[in-house]
Each structure stands twice: as structure tokens, then as C-alpha cells.
C-alpha atoms as a PDB file:
ATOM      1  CA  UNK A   1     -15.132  10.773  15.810  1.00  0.00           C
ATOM      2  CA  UNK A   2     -16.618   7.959  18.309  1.00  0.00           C
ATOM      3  CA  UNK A   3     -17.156   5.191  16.097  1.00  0.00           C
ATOM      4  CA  UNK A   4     -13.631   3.312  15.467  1.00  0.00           C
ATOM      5  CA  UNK A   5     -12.365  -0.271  13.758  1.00  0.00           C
ATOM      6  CA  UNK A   6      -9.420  -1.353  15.113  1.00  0.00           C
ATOM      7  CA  UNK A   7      -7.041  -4.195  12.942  1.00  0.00           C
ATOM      8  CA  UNK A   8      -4.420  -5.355  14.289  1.00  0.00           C
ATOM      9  CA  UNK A   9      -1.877  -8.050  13.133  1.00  0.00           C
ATOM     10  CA  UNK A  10      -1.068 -10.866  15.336  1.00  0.00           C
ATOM     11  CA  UNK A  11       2.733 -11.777  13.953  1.00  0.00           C
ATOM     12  CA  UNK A  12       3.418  -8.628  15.639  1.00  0.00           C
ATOM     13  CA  UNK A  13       4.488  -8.452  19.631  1.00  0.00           C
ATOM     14  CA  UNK A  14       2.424  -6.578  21.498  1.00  0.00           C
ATOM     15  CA  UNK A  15       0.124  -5.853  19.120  1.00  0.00           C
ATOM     16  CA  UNK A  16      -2.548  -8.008  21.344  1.00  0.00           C
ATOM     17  CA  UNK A  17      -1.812  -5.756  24.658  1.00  0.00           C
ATOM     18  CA  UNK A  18      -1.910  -2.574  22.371  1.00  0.00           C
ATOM     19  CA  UNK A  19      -5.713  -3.379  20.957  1.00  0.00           C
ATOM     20  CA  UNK A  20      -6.994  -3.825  24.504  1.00  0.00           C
ATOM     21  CA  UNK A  21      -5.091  -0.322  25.655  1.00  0.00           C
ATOM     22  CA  UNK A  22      -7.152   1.405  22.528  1.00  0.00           C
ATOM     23  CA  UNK A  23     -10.473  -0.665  22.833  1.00  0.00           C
ATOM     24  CA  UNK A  24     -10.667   0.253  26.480  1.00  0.00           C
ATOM     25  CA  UNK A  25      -9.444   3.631  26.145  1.00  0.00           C
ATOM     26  CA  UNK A  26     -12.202   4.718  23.487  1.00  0.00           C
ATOM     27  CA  UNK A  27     -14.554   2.624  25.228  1.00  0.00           C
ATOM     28  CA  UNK A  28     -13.704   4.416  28.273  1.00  0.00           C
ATOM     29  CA  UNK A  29     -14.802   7.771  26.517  1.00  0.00           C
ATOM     30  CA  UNK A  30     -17.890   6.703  25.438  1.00  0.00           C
ATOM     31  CA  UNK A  31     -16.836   5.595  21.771  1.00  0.00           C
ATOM     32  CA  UNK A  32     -17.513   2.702  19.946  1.00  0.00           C
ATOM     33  CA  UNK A  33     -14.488   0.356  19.339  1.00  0.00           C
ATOM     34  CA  UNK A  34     -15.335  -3.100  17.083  1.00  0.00           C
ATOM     35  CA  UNK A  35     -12.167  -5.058  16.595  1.00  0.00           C
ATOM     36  CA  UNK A  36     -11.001  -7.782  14.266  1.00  0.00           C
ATOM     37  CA  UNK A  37      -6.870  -9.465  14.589  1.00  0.00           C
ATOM     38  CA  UNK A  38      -6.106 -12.259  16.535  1.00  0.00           C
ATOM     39  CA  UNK A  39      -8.763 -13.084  19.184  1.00  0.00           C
ATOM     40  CA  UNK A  40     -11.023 -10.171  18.435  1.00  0.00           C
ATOM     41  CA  UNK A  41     -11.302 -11.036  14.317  1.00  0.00           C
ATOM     42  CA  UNK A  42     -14.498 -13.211  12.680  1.00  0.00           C
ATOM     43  CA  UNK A  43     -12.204 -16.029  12.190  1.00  0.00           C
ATOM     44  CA  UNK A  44      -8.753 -15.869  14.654  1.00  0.00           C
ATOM     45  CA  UNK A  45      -5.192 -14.793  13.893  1.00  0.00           C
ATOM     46  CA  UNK A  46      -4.485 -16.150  10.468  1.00  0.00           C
ATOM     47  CA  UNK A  47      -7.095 -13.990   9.226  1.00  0.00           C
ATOM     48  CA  UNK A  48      -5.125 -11.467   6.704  1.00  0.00           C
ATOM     49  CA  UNK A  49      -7.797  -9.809   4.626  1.00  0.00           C
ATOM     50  CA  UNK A  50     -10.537  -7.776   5.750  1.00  0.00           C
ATOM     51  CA  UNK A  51     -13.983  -8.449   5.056  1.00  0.00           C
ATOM     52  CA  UNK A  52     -15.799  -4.416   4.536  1.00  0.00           C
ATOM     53  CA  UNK A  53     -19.470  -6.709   5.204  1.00  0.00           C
ATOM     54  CA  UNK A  54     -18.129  -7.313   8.656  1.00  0.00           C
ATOM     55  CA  UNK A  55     -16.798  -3.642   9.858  1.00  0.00           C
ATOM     56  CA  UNK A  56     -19.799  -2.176  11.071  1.00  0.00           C
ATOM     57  CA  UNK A  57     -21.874   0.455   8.748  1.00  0.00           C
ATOM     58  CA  UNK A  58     -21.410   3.569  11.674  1.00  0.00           C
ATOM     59  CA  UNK A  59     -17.648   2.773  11.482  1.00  0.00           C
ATOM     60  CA  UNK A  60     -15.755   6.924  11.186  1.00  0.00           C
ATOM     61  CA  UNK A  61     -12.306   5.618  11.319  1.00  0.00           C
ATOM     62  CA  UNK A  62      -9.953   2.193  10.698  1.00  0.00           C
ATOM     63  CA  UNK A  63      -7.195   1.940  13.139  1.00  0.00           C
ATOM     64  CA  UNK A  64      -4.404  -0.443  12.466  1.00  0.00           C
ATOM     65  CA  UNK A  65      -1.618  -2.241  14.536  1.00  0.00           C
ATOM     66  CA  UNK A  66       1.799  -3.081  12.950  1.00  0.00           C
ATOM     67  CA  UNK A  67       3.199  -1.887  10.489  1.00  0.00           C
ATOM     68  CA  UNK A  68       3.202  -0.353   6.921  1.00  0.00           C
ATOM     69  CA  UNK A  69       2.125  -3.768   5.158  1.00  0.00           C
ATOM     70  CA  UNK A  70      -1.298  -3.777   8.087  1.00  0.00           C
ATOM     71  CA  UNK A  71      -2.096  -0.319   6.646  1.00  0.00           C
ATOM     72  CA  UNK A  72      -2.125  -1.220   3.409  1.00  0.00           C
ATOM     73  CA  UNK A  73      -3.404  -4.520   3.622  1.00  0.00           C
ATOM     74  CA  UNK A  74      -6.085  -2.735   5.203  1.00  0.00           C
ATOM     75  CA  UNK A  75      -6.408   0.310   2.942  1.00  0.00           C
ATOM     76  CA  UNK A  76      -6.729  -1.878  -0.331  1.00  0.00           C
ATOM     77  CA  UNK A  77      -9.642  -4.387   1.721  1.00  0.00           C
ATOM     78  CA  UNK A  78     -12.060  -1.208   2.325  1.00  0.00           C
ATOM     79  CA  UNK A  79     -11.323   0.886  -0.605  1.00  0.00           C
ATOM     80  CA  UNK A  80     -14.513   1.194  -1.945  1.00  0.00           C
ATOM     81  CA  UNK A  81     -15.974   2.002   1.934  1.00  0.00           C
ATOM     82  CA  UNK A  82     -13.539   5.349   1.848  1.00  0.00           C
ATOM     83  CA  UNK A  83     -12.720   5.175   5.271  1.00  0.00           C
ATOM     84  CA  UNK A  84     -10.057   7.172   7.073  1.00  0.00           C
ATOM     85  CA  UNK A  85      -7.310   5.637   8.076  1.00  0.00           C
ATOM     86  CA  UNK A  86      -4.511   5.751  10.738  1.00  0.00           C
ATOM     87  CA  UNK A  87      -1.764   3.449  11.702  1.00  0.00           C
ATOM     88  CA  UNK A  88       0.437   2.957  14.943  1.00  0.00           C
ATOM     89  CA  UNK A  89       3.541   1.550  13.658  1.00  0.00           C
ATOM     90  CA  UNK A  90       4.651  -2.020  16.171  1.00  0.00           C
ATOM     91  CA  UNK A  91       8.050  -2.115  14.675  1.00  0.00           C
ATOM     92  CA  UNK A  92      10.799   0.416  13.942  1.00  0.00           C
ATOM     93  CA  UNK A  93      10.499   2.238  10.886  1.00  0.00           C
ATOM     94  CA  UNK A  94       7.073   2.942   9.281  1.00  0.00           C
ATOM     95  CA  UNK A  95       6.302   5.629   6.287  1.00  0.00           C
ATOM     96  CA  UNK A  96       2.546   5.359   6.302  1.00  0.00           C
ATOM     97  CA  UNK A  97       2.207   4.862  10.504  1.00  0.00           C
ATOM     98  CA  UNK A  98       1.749   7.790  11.961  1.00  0.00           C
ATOM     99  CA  UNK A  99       2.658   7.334  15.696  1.00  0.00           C
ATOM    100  CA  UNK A 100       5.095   4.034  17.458  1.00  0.00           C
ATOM    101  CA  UNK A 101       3.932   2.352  19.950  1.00  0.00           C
ATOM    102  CA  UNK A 102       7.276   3.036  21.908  1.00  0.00           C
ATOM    103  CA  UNK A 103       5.628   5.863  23.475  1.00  0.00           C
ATOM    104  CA  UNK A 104       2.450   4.956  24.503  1.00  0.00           C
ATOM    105  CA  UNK A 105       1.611   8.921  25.144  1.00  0.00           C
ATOM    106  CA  UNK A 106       1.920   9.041  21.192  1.00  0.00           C
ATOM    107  CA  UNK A 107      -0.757   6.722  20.764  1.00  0.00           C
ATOM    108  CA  UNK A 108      -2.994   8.194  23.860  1.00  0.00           C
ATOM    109  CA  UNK A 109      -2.592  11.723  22.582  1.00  0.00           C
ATOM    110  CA  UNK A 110      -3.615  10.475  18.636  1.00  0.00           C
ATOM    111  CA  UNK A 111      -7.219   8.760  20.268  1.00  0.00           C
ATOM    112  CA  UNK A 112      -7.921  12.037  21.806  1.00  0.00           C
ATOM    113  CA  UNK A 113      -6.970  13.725  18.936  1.00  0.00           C
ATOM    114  CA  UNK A 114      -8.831  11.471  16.455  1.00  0.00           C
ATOM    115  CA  UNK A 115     -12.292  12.073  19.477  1.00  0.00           C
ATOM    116  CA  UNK A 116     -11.993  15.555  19.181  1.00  0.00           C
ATOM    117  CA  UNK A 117     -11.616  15.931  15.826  1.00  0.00           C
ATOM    118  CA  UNK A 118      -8.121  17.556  15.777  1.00  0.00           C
ATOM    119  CA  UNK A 119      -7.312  15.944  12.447  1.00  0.00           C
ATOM    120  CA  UNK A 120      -6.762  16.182   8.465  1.00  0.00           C
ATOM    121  CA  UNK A 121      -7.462  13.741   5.872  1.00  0.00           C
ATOM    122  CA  UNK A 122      -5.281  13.458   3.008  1.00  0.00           C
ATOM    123  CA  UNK A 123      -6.287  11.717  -0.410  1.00  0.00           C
ATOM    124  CA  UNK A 124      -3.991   9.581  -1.459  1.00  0.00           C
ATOM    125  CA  UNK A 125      -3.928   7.830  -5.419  1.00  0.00           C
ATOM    126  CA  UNK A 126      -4.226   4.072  -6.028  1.00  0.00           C
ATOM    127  CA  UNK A 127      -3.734   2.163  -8.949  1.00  0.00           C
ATOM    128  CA  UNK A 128      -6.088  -0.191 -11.015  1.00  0.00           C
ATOM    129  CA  UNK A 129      -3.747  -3.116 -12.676  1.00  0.00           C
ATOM    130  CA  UNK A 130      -5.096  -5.474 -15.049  1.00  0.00           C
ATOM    131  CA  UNK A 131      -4.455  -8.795 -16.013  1.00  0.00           C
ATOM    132  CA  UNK A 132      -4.716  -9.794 -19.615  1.00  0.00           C
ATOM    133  CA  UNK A 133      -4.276 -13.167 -21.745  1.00  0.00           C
ATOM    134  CA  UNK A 134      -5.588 -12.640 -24.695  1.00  0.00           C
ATOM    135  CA  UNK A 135      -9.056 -11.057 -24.546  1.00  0.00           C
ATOM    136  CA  UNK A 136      -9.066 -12.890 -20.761  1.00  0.00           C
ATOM    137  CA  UNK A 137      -8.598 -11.443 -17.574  1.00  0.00           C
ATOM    138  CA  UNK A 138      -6.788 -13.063 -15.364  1.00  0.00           C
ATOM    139  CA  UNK A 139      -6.394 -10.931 -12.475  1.00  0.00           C
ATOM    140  CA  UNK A 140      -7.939  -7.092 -11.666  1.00  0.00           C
ATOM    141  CA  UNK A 141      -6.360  -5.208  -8.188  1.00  0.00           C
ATOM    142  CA  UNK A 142      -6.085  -2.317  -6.332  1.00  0.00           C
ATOM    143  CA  UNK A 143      -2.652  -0.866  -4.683  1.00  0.00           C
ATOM    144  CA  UNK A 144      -1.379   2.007  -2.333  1.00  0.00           C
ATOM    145  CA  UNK A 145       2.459   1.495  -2.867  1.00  0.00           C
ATOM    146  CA  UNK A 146       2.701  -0.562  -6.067  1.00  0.00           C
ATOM    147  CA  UNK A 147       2.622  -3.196  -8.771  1.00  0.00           C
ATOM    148  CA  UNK A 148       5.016  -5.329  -9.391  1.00  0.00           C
ATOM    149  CA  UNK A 149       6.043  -7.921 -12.295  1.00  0.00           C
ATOM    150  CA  UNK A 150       9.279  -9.756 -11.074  1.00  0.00           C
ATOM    151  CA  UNK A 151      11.100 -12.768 -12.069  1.00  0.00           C
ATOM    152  CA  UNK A 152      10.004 -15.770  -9.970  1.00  0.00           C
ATOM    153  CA  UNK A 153      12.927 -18.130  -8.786  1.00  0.00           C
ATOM    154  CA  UNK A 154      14.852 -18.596 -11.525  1.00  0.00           C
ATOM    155  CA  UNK A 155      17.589 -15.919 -11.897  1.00  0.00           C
ATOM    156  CA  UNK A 156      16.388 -14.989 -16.254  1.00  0.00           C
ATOM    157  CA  UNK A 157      16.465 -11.559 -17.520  1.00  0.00           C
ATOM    158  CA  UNK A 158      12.726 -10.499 -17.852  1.00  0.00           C
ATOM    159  CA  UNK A 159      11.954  -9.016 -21.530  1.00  0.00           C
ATOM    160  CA  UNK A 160       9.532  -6.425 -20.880  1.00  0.00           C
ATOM    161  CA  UNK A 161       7.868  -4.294 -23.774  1.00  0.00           C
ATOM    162  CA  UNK A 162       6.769  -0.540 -22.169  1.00  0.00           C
ATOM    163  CA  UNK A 163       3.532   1.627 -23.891  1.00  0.00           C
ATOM    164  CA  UNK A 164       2.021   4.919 -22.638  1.00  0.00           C
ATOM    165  CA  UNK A 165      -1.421   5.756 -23.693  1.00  0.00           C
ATOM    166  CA  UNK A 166      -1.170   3.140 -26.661  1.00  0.00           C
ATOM    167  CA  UNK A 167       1.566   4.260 -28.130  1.00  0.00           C
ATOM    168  CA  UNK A 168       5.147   2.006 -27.738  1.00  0.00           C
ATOM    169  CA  UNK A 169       7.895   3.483 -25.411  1.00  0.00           C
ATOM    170  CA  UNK A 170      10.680   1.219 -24.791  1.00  0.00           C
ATOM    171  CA  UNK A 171      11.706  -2.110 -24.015  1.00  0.00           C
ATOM    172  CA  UNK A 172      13.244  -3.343 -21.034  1.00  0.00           C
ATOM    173  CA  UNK A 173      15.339  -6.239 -20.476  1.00  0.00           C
ATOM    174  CA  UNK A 174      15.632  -6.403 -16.189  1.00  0.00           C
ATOM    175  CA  UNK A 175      14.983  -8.190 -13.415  1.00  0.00           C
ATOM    176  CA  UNK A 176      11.498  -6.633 -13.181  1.00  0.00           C
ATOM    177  CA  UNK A 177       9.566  -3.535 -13.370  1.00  0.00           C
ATOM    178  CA  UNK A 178       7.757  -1.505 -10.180  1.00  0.00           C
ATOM    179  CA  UNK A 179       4.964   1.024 -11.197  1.00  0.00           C
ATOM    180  CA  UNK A 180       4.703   3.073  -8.188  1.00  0.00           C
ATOM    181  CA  UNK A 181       2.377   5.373  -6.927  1.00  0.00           C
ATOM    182  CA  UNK A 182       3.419   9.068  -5.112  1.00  0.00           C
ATOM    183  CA  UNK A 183       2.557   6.470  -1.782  1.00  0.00           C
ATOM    184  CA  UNK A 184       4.876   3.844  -2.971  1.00  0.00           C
ATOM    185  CA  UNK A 185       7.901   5.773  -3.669  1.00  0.00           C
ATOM    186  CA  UNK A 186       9.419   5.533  -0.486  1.00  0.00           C
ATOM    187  CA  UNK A 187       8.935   1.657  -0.501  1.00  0.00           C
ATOM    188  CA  UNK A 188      10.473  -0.391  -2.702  1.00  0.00           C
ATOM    189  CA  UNK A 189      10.529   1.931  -5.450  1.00  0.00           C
ATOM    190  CA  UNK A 190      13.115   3.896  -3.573  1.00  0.00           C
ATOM    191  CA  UNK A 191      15.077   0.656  -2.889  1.00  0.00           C
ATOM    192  CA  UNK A 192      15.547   0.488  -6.767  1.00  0.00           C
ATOM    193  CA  UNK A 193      17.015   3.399  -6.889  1.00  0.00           C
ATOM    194  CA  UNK A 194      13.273   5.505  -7.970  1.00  0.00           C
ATOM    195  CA  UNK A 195      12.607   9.051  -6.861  1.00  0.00           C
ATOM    196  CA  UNK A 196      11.216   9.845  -3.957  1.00  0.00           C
ATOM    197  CA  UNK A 197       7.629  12.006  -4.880  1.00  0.00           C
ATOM    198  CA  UNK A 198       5.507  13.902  -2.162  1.00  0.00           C
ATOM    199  CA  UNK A 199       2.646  11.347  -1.669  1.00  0.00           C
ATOM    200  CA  UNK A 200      -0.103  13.640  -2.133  1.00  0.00           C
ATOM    201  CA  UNK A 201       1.120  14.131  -5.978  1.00  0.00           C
ATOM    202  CA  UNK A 202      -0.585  12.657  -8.602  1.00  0.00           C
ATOM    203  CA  UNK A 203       1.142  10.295 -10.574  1.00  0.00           C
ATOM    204  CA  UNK A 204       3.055   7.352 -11.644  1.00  0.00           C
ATOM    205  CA  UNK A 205       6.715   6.132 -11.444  1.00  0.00           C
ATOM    206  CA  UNK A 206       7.723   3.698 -13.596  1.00  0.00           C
ATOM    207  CA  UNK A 207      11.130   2.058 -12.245  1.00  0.00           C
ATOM    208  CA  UNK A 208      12.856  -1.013 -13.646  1.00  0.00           C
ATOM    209  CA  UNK A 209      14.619  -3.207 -11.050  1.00  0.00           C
ATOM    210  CA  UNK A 210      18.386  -3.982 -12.230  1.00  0.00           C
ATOM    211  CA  UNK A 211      17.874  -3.268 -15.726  1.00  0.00           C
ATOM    212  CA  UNK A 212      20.741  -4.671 -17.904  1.00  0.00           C
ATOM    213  CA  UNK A 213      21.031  -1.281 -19.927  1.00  0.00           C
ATOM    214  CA  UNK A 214      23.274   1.423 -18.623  1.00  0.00           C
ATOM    215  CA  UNK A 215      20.811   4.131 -19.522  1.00  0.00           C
ATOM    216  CA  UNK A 216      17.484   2.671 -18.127  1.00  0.00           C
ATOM    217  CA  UNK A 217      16.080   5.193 -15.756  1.00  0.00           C
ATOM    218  CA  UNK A 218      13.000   6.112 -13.591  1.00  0.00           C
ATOM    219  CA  UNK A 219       9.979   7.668 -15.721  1.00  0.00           C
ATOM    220  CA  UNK A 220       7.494   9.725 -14.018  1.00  0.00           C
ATOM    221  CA  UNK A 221       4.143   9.728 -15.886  1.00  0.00           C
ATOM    222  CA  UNK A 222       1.045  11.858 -15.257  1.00  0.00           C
ATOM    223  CA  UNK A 223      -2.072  10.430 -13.403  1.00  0.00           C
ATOM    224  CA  UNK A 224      -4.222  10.320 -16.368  1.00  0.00           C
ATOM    225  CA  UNK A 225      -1.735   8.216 -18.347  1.00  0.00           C
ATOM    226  CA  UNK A 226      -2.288   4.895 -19.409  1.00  0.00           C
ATOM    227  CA  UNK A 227       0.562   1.982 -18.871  1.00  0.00           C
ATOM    228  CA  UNK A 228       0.695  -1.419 -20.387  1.00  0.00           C
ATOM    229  CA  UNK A 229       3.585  -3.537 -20.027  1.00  0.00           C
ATOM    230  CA  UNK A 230       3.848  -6.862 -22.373  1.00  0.00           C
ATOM    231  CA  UNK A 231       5.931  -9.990 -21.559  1.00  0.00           C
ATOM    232  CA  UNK A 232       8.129 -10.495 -24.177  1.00  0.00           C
ATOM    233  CA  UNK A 233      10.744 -13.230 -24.787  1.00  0.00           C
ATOM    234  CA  UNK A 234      10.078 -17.198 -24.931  1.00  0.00           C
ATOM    235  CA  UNK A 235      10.252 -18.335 -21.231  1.00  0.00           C
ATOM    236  CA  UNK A 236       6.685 -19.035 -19.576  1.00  0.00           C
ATOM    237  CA  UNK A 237       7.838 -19.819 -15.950  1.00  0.00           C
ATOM    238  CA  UNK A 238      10.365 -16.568 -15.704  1.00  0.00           C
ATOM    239  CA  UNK A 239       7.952 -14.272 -14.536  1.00  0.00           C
ATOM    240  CA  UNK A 240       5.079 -13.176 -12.064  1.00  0.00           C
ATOM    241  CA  UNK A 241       3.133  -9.735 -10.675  1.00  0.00           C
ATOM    242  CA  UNK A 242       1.704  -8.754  -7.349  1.00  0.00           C
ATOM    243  CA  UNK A 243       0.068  -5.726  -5.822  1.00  0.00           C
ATOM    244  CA  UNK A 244       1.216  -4.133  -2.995  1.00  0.00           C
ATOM    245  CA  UNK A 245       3.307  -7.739  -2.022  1.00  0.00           C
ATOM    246  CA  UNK A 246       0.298  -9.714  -1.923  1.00  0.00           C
ATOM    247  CA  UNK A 247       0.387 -13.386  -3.812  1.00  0.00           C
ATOM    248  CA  UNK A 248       1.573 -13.236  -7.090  1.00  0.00           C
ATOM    249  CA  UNK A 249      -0.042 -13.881 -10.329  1.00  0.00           C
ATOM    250  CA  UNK A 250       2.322 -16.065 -12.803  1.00  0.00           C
ATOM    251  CA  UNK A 251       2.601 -14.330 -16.380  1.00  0.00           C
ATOM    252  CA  UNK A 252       3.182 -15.691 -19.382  1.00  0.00           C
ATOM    253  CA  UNK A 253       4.723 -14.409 -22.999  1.00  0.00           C
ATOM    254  CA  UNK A 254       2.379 -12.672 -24.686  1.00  0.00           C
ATOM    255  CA  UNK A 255       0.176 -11.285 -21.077  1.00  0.00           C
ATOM    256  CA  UNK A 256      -0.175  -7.945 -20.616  1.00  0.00           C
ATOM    257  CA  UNK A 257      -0.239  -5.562 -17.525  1.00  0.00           C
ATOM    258  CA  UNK A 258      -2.315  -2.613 -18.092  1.00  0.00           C
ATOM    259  CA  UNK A 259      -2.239  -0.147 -15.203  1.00  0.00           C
ATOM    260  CA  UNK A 260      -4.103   2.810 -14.797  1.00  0.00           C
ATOM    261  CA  UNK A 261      -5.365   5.734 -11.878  1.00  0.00           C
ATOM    262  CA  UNK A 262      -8.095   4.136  -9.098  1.00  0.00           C
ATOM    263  CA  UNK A 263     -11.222   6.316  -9.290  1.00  0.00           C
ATOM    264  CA  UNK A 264     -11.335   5.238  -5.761  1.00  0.00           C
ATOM    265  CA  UNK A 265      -8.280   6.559  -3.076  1.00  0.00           C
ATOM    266  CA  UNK A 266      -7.183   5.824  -0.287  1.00  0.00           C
ATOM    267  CA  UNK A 267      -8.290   8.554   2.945  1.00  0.00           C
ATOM    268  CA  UNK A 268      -5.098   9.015   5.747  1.00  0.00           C
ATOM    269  CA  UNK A 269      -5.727  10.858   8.599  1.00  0.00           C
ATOM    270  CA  UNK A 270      -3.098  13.091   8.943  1.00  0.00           C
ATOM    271  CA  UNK A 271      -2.695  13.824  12.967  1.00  0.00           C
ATOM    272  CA  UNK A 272       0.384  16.712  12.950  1.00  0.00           C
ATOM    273  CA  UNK A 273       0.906  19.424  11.170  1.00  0.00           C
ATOM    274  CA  UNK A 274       4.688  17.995  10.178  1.00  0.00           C
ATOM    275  CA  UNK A 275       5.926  18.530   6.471  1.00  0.00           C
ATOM    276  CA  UNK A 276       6.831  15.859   4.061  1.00  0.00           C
ATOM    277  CA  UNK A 277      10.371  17.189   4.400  1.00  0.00           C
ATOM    278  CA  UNK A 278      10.539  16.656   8.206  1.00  0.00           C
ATOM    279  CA  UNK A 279       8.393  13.327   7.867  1.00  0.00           C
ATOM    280  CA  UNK A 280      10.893  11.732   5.559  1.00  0.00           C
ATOM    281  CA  UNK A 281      13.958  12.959   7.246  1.00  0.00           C
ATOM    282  CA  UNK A 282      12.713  11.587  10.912  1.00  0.00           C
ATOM    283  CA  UNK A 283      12.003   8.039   9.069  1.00  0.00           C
ATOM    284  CA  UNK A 284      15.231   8.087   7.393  1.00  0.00           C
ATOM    285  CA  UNK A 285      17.321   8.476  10.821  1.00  0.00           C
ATOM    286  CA  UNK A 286      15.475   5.677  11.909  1.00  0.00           C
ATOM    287  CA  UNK A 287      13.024   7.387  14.630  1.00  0.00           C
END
């Protein structure tokens, strides 16, 4: 590779010092390095989306700074460019960064890697969600991790009617419901108590967030399935969904959700030849 984007997100320290390190490094080596964060972004730090028009067409690989929520941010922004992408994690725990910036040899050793090509890329599975009132929609969206319809401030009991492929499931009465992808599960589908899945897997977890039911559990559905989740109840103001944490979309009785598979994924570079296994038991003890 020698033509890089670099992201980087300004609320994080010494994510500033960091860019320069990697600009001048790759620069250095006679690569290409465009960047956008902070004082090197089309519009200065409180810039959180990125524009694919502005990353330049011989771009080979998206480098971001900070954490998890950069990647993603940045994975959903250039989806339908399909360009690799690798993260260098500015706090402490990341499940989508590949290398911290605590050791700056880490991050020296992954540009040479990424210039001479010792690399993977791995295909990960994003979900489409749709918003619909009526015959109207109100909201269509891409995520990595997940969609999520929660309650909004007030502390109701959502009423949540559950089909699969058209045909009714279940109902849920809970304080929300994730639908996670393979990517997601370790996020906050894993807070609520979901499975964990291998993120290269294709398919969907369905996990309801402190159902009132002593025998609601996960489901795990197949990629080509088909999900639509209907607010039930009376209350207009209880509820709301958002992809991947972004800014939520109020619901009312009677909207549906229907989520199914991207045809577009997201592309990780995959730097070491470390299992899942050894991945998620490293992030779990914290290093």
C-alpha cells in the first residue's frame, strides 16, 4: 500500500501528536498520507462524519485514531467506497483497534506492515435498518456493531412485537431490544448479557435489554433472515432507535423497524495472525 487516509478524533489526547508521527512516517517512505480530524479535516475538530467526496479517489487504506466508536464512525461513512480499514486504539480497551498507541513500536511496525503488504482483509457483515410509519420512511442506516430501539428518558417498559421473515415470533415487553451483528457482539450486546459470536460469522443476534419475562433470551438468526420489530403499546414519547450510537430516531406506536443483511461490508485489515480466542481473551484482561 502507499496511498493512506488517516481520521483521527480530536476528544482524544494525543491523538493530534499521533497523526503527525503517521503522516510523517508514511510520508517519509514515499507514501501518500491525506488527513482529515482536528486541524487536518475540511472543516476543524467538531467534524464527526466523513465525507467519501473528500478522501481522495487513489486512497488503499483508512487509518483511524481513537477508539472503537472512530472505526466505526468511519467504517459506516465510506461503506459504499469498500475501503480497508485499520484502527490504533487512543484509549484502553478496543475490540475493533488493532494496535494501542502505548507502544509506539506497535503502531511503527503496523505502517511498515500495511507498506509492504504483510496484511489480511477480513469481510465483516453490516446491517440495513429501516424506518417505517406507515408506508413512510423515516429513517434508512447502515451499522457495524448494531441497532438499537431503547426507551428514551422516561423509565416505561417498551412493548415490542418480534417477526422473522414475515411470520410473528414473540413479543417483548423490555427496556429495549439490540440486533447485533457477529461485529457487535462484543459491544453492547455482550453487556446485555448476548453471546459472544466470531465476527467473521454471518448472522444476527437478537438480544432484549432487561426484558421483564424470566424466559426472554438471546436469538441467533441466519444472515439471510428478515427482522421487523413493531412498537406496540399506547405511549408515543417512550421510545427511540439508533445505529451504531449515532442520534436517535424517536418511534412511535404503530412504526416499524425492519432490519436486514448490508449487501455492502465492512473490509478490516487484519495485521497478526492472532485467533479470535487469543484476541478476545487479551481484550478481556484489559491489555
Amino acid at each position: 500500500m502507499e496511498h493512506f487516509y488517516l481520521i483521527w478524533n480530536p476528544r482524544r489526547d494525543g491523538t493530534g501528536a499521533m497523526a503527525e508521527h503517521i503522516r510523517d512516517y508514511l510520508e517519509m517512505h514515499g507514501c501518500t498520507c491525506a488527513v482529515r480530524g482536528g486541524d487536518g479535516g475540511a472543516g476543524g475538530a467538531h467534524i464527526t462524519h466523513t465525507d467519501p467526496q473528500q478522501v481522495p479517489a487513489e486512497t488503499e487504506c483508512v487509518i483511524t485514531l481513537g477508539g472503537d466508536g472512530t472505526l466505526i464512525r468511519a467504517a459506516r461513512d465510506l461503506a459504499m467506497r469498500q475501503l480497508p480499514v485499520v484502527g490504533v486504539n487512543m484509549g484502553h480497551l478496543g475490540y475493533l483497534t488493532q494496535v494501542g498507541c502505548q507502544e509506539p513500536d506497535e503502531v511503527t511496525q503496523m505502517l511498515d506492515d500495511l507498506m509492504a503488504g504483510q496484511f489480511q482483509l477480513e469481510k465483516r457483515m453490516m446491517l440495513k435498518g429501516t424506518v417505517r410509519r406507515g408506508e413512510e420512511i423515516l429513517k434508512e442506516d447502515l451499522a457495524l456493531n448494531e441497532i438499537l430501539i431503547s426507551r428514551r428518558e422516561m423509565p416505561r417498559i417498551l412493548d415490542l412485537h418480534l417477526a422473522v421473515n414475515g411470520e410473528p415470533l414473540c413479543r417483548y415487553q423490555a427496556d429495549g431490544m439490540i440486533i447485533a451483528t457477529p461485529t457487535g457482539s462484543t459491544a453492547y450486546n455482550l453487556s446485555a448479557g448476548g453471546p459472544i459470536v466470531e465476527p467473521s460469522a454471518r448472522m444476527m443476534i437478537l438480544t432484549p435489554i432487561c426484558p421483564h419475562d424470566l424466559n426472554s433470551r438471546s436469538i441467533v438468526l441466519a444472515a439471510e433472515d428478515t427482522v421487523e420489530i413493531e412498537i406496540m403499546g399506547h405511549d408515543n414519547e417512550a421510545q427511540a432507535v439508533a445505529f451504531d450510537g449515532g442520534a436517535a430516531e424517536r418511534l412511535k406506536v404503530g412504526d416499524r423497524l425492519l432490519v436486514e443483511r448490508s449487501r455492502v461490508e465492512t473490509v478490516m485489515v487484519k495485521l497478526h495472525e492472532v485467533s479470535f480466542v487469543d484476541h478476545l481473551r487479551s481484550r478481556m484482561a484489559g491489555r
